[in-house]
Protein backbone atom coordinates (compact mmCIF):
# COMPACT_ATOMS: atom_id res chain seq x y z
CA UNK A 1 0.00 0.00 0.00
CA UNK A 2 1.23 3.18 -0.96
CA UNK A 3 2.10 5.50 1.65
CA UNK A 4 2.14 9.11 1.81
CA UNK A 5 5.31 11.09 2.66
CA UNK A 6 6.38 14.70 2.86
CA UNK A 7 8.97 16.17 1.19
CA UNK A 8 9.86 19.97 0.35
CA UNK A 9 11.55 20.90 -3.07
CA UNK A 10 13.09 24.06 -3.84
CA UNK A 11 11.12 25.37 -0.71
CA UNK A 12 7.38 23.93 -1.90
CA UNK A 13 6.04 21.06 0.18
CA UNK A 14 4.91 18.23 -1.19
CA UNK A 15 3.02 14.89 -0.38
CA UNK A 16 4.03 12.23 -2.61
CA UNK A 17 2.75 8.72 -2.50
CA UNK A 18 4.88 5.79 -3.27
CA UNK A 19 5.21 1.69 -2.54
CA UNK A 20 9.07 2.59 -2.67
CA UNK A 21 8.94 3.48 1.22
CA UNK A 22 9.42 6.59 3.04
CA UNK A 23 13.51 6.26 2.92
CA UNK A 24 13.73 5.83 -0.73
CA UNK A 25 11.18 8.83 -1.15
CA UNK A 26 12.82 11.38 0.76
CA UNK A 27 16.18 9.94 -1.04
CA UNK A 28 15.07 11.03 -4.43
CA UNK A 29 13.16 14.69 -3.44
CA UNK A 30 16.84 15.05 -1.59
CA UNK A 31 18.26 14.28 -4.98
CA UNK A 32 16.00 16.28 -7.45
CA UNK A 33 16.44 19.02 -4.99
CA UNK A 34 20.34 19.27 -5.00
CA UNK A 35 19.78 18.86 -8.48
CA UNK A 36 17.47 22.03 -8.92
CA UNK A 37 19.83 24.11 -6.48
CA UNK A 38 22.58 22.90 -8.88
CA UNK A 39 20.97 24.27 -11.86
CA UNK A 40 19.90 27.86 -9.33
CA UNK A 41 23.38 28.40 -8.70
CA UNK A 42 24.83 27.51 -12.18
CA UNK A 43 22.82 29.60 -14.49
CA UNK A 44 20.99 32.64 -14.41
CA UNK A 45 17.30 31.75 -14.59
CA UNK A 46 14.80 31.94 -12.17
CA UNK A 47 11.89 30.58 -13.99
CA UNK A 48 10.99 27.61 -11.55
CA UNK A 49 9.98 25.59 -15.44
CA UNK A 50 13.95 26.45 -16.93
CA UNK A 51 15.44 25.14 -13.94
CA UNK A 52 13.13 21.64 -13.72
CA UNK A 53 14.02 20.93 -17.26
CA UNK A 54 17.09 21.44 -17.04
CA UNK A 55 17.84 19.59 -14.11
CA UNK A 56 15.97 16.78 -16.26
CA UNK A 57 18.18 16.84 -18.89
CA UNK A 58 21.25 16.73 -16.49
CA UNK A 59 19.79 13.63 -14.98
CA UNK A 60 18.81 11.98 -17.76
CA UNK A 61 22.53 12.52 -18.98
CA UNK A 62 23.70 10.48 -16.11
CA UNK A 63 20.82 8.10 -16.58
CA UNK A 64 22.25 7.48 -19.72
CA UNK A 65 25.46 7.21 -19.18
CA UNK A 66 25.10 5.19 -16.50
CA UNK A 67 23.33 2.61 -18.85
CA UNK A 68 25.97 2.55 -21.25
CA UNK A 69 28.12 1.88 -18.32
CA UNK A 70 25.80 -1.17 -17.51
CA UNK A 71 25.42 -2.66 -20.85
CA UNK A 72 29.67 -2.36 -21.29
CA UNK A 73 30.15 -4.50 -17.94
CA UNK A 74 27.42 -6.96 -19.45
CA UNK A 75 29.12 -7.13 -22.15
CA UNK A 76 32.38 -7.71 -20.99
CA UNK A 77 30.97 -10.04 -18.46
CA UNK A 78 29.66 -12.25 -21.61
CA UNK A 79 32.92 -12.00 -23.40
CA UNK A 80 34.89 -13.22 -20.52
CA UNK A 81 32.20 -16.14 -19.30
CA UNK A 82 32.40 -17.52 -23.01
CA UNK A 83 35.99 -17.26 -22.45
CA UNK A 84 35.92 -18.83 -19.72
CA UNK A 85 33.38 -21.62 -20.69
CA UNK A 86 35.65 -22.10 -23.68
CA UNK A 87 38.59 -23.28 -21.74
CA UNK A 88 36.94 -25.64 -19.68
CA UNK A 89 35.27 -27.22 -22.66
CA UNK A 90 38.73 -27.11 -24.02
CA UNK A 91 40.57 -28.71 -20.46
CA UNK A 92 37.18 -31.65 -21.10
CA UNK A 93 38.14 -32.51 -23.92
């Protein structure tokens, strides 16, 4: 059941439901708050829409390149298991 937890971004409170828990919650307003006061203090806008987008894009940068991150290790995880699986096939035989 989803409960409801409070949370204040960029000085607006909020009550946001979620199954996720009340820890993992208040982790991401804390993060898409740092992330809007990022954006405040690194350009010149103070239109509350400029600033949400772009702290969007910068996440979704690091979304991104976090995934590409994640499929390299899987695939040099695959390269190294068939590797792997090679030689013992090889030390059967």
């Amino acid at each position: 059941m989803a409960e409801a937890v409070k949370v204040e971004i960029l000085g607006n409170e909020y009550v946001l439901h979620s199954d996720a828990g009340e820890e993992r919650v208040r982790r991401v307003a804390a993060l898409l708050n740092s992330k809007l006061n990022e954006v405040l203090s690194t350009t010149n806008t103070s239109s509350t829409l400029a600033t949400a987008v772009l702290a969007a894009l910068n996440i979704t940068n690091e979304l991104l390149q976090l995934q590409d991150q994640q499929k390299n290790l899987l695939q040099e995880i695959e390269a190294k298991t068939e590797r792997l699986l090679k030689m013992i096939e090889e030390q059967k035989a």
